[in-house]
PDB file of N, CA and C in Angstrom:
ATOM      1  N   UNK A   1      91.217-113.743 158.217  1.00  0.00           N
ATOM      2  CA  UNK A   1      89.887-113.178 158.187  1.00  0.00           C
ATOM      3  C   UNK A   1      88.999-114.098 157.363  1.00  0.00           C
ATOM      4  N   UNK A   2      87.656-114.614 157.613  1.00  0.00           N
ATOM      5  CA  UNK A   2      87.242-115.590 157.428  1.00  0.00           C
ATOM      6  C   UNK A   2      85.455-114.442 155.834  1.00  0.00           C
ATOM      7  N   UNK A   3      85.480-115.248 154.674  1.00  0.00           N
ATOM      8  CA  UNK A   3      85.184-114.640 154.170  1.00  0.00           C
ATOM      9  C   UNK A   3      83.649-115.412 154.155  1.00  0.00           C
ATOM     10  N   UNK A   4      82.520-113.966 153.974  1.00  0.00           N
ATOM     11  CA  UNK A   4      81.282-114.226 154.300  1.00  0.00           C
ATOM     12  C   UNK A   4      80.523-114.968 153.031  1.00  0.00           C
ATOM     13  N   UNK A   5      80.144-116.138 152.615  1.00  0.00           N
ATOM     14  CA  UNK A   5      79.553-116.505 152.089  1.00  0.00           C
ATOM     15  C   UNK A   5      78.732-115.819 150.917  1.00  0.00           C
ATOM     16  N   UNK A   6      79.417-116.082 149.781  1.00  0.00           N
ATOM     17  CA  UNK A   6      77.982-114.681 148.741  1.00  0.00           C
ATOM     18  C   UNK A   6      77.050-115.498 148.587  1.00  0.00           C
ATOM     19  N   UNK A   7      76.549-114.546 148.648  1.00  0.00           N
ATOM     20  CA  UNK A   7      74.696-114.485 148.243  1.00  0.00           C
ATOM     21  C   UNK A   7      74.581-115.298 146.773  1.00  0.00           C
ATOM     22  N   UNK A   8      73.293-115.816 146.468  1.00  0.00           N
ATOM     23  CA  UNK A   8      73.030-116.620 145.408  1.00  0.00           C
ATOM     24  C   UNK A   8      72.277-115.793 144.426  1.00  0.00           C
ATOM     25  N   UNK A   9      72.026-115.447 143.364  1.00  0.00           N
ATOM     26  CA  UNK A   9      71.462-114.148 142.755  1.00  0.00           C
ATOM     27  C   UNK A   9      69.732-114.717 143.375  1.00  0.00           C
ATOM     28  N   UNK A  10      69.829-116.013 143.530  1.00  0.00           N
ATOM     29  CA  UNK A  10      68.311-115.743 143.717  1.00  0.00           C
ATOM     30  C   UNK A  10      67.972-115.505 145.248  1.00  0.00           C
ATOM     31  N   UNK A  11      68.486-114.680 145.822  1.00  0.00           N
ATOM     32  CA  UNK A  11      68.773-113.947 147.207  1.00  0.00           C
ATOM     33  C   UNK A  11      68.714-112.783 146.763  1.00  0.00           C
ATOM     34  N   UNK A  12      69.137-112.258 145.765  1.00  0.00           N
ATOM     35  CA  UNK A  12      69.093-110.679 145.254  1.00  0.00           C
ATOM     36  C   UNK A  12      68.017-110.086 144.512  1.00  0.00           C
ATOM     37  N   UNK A  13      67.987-108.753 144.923  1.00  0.00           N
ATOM     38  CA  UNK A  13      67.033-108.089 143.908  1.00  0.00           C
ATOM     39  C   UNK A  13      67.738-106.919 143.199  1.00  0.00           C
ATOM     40  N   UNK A  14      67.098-106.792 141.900  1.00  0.00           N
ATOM     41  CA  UNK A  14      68.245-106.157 141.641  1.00  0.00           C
ATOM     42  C   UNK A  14      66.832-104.758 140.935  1.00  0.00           C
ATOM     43  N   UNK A  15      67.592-103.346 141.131  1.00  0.00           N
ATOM     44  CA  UNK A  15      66.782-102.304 141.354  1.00  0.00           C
ATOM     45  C   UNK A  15      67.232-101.488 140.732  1.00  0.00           C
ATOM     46  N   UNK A  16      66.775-100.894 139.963  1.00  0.00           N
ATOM     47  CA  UNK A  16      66.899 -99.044 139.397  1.00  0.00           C
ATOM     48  C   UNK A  16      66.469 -98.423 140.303  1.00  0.00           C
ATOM     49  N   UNK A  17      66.976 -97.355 140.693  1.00  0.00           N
ATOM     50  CA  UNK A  17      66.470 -96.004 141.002  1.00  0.00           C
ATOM     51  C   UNK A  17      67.055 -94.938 140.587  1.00  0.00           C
ATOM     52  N   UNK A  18      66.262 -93.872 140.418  1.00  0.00           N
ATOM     53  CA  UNK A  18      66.629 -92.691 140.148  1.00  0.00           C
ATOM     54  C   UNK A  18      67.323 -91.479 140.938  1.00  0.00           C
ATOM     55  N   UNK A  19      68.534 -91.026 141.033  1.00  0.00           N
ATOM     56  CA  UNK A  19      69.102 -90.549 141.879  1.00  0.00           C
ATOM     57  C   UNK A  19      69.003 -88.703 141.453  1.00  0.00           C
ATOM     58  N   UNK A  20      68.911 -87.770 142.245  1.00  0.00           N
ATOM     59  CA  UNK A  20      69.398 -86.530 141.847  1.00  0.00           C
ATOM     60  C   UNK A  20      71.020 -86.802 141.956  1.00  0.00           C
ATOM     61  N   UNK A  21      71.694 -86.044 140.948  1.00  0.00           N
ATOM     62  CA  UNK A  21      73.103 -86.345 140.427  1.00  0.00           C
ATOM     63  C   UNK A  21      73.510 -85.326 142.250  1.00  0.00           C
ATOM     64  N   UNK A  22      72.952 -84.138 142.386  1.00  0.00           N
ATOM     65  CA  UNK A  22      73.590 -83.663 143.746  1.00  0.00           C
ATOM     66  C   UNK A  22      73.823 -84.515 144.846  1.00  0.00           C
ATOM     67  N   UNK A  23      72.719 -85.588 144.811  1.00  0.00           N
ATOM     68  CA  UNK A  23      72.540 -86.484 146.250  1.00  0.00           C
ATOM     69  C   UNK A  23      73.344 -87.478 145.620  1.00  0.00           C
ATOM     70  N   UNK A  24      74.340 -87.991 144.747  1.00  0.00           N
ATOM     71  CA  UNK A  24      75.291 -88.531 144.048  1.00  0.00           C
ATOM     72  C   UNK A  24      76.118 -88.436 144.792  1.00  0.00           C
ATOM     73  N   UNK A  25      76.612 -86.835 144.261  1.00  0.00           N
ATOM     74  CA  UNK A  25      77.882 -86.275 144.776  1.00  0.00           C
ATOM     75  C   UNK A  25      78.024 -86.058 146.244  1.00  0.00           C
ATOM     76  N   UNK A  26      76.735 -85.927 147.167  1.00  0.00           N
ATOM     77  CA  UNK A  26      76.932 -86.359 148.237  1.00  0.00           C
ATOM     78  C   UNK A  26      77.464 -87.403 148.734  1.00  0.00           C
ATOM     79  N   UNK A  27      77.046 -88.794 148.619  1.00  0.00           N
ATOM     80  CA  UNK A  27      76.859 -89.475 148.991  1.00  0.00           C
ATOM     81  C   UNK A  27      78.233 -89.642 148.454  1.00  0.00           C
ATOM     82  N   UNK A  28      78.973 -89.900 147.313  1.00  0.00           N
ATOM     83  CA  UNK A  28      80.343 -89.917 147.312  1.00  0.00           C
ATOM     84  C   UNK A  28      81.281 -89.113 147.975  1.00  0.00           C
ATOM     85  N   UNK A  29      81.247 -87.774 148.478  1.00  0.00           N
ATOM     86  CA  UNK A  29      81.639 -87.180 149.343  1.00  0.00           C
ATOM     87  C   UNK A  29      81.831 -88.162 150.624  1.00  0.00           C
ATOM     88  N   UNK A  30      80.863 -88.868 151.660  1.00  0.00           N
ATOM     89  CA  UNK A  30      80.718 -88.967 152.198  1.00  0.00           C
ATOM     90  C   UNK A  30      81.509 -90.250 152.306  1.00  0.00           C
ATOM     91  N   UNK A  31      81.253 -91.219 151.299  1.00  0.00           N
ATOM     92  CA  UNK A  31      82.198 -92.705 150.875  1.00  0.00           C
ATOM     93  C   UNK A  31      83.919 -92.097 150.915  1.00  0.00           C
ATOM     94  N   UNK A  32      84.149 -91.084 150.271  1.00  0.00           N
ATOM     95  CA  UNK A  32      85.378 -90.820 150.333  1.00  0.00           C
ATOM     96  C   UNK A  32      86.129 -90.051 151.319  1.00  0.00           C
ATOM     97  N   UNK A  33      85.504 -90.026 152.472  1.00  0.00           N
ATOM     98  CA  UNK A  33      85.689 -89.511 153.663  1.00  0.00           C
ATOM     99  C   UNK A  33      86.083 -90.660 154.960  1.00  0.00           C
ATOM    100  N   UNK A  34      85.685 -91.674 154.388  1.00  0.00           N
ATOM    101  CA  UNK A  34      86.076 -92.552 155.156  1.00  0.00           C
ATOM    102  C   UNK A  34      87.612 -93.195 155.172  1.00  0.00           C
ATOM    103  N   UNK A  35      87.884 -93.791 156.049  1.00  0.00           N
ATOM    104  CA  UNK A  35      88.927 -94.027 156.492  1.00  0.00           C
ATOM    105  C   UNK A  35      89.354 -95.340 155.317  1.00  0.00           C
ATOM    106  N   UNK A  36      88.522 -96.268 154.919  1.00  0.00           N
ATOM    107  CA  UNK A  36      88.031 -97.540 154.533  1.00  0.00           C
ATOM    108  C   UNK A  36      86.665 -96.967 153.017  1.00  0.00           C
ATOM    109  N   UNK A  37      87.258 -96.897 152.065  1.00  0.00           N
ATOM    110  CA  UNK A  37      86.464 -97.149 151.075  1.00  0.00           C
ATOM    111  C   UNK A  37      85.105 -98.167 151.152  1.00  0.00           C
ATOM    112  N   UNK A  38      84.367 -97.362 150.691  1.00  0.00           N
ATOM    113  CA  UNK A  38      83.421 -98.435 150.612  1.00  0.00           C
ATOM    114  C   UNK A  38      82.526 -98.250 148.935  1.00  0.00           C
ATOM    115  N   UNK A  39      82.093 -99.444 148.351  1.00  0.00           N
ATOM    116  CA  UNK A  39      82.140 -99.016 147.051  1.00  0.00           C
ATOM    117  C   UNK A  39      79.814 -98.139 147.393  1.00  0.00           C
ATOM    118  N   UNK A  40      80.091 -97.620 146.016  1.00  0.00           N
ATOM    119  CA  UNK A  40      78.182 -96.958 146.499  1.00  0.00           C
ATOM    120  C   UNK A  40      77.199 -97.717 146.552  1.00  0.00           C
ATOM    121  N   UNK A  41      77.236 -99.112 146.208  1.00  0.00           N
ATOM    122  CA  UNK A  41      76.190 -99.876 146.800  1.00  0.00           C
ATOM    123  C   UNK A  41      76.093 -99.928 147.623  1.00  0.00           C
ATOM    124  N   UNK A  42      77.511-100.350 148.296  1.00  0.00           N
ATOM    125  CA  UNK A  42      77.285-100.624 149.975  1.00  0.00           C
ATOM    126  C   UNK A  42      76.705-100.021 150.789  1.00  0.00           C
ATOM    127  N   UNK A  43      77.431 -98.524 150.338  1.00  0.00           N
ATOM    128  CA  UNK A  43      77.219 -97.034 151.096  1.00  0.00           C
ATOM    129  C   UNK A  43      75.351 -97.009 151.203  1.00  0.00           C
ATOM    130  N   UNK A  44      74.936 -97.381 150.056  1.00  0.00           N
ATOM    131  CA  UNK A  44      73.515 -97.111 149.906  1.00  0.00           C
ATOM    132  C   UNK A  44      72.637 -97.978 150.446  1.00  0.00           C
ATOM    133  N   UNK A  45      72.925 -99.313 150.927  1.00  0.00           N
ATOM    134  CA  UNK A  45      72.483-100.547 151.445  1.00  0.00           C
ATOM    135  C   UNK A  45      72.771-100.321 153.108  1.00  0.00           C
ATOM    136  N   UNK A  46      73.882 -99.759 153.460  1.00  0.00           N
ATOM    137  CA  UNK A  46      73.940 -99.124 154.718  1.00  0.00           C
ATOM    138  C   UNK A  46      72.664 -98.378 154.844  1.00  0.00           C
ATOM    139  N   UNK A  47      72.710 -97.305 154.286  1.00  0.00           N
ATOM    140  CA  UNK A  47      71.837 -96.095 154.508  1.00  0.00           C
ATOM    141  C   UNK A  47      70.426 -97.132 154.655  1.00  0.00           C
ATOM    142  N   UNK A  48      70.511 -98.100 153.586  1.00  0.00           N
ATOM    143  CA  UNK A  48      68.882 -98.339 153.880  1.00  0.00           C
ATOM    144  C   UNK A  48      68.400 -99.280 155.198  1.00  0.00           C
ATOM    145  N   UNK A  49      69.400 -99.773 155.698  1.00  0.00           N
ATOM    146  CA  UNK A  49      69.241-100.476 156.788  1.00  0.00           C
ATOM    147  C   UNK A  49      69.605 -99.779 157.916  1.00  0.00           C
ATOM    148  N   UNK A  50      70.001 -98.755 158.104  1.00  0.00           N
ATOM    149  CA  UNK A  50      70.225 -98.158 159.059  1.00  0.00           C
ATOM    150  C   UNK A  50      68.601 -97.005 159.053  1.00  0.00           C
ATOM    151  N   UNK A  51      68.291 -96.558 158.179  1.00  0.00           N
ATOM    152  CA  UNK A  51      66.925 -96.039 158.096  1.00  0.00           C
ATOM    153  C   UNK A  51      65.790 -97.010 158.320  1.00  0.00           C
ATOM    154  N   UNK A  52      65.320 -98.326 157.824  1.00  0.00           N
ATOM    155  CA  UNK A  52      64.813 -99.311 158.323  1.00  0.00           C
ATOM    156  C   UNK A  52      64.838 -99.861 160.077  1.00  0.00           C
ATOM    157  N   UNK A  53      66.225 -99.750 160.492  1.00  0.00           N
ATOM    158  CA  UNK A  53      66.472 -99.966 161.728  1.00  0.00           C
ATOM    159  C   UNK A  53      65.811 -98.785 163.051  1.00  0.00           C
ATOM    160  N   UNK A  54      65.993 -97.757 162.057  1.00  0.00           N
ATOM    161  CA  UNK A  54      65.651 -96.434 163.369  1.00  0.00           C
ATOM    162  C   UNK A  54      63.947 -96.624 162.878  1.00  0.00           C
ATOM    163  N   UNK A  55      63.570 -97.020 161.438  1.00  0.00           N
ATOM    164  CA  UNK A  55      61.964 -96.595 161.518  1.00  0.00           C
ATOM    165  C   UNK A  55      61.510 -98.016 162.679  1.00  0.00           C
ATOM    166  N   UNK A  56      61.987 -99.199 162.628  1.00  0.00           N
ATOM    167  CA  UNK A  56      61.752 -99.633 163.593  1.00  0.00           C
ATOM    168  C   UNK A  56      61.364 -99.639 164.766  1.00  0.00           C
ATOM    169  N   UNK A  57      62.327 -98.975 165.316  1.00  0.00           N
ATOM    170  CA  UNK A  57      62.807 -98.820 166.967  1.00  0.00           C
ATOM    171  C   UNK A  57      61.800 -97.589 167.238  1.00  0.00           C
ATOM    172  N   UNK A  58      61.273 -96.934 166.091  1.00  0.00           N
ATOM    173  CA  UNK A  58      60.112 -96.036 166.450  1.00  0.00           C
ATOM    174  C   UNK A  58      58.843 -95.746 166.507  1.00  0.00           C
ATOM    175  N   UNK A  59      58.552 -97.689 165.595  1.00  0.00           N
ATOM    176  CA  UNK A  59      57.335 -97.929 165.804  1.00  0.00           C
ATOM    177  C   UNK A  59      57.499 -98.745 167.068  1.00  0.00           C
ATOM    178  N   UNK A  60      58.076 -99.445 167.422  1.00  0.00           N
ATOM    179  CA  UNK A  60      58.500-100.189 168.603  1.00  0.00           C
ATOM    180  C   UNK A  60      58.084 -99.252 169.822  1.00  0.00           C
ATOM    181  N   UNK A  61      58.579 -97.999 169.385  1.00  0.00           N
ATOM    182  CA  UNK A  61      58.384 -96.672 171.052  1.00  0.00           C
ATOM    183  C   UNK A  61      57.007 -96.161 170.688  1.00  0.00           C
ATOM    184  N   UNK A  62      56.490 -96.308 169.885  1.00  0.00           N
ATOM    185  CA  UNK A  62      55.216 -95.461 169.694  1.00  0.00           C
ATOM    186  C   UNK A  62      54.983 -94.418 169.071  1.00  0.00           C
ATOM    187  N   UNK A  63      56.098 -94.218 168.224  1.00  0.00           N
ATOM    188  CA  UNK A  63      56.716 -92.964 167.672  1.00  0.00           C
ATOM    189  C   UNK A  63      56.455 -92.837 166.365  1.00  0.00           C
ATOM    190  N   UNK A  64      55.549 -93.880 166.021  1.00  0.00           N
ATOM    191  CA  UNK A  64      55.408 -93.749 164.126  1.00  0.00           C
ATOM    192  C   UNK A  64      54.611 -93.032 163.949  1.00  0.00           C
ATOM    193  N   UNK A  65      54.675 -92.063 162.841  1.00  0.00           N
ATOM    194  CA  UNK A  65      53.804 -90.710 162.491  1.00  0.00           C
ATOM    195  C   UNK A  65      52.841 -90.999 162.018  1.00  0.00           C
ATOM    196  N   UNK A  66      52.483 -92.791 161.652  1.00  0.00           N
ATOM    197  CA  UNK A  66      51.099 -92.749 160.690  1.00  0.00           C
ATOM    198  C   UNK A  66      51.410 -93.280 159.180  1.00  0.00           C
ATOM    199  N   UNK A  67      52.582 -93.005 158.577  1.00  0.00           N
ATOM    200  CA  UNK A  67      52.864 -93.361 157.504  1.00  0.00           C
ATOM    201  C   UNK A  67      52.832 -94.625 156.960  1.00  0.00           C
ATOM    202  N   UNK A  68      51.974 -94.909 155.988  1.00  0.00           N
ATOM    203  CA  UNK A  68      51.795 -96.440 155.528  1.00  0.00           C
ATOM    204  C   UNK A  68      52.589 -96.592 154.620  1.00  0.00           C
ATOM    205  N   UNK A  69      53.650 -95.817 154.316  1.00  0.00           N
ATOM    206  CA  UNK A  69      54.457 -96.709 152.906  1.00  0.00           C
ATOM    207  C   UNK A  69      53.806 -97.613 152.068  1.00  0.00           C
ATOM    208  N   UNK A  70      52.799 -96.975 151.523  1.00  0.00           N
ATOM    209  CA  UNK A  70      51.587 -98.100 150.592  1.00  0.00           C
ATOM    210  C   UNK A  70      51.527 -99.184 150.849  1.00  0.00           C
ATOM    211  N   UNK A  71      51.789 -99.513 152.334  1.00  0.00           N
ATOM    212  CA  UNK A  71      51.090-100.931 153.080  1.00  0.00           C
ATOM    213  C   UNK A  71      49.803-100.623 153.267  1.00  0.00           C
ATOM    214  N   UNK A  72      48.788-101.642 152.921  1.00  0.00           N
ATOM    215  CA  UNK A  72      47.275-101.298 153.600  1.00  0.00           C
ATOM    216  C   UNK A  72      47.771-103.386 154.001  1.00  0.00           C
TER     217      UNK A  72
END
């Protein structure tokens, strides 16, 4: 298995956020349900690209509600 190249920190950003401790324990629920561990960054870097990907595909269809995510 051929291993993917890491990232250079100056490729990274590195972020606080504030979590509700419930949406925690979700989200570990959900990591530990899998077949294949995955550690909670990942889990959370999924989530955000997979949410990025569908808001996409829905401005793409015509489907965006309007929301500027404080883009002007």
């Amino acid at each position: 298995m051929s291993k993917r190249p890491s990232q250079s920190e100056d490729d990274l950003s590195v972020l606080t956020v504030r979590v509700p401790r419930a949406l925690v324990t979700d989200i570990d629920q959900e990591r530990n349900s899998r077949l294949i561990k995955v550690p909670r960054n990942t889990w959370i870097l999924e989530a955000v690209v997979e949410k990025l990907n569908r808001d996409r595909m829905s401005n793409q269809n015509g489907l965006a509600l309007g929301i500027d995510h404080g883009q002007k």
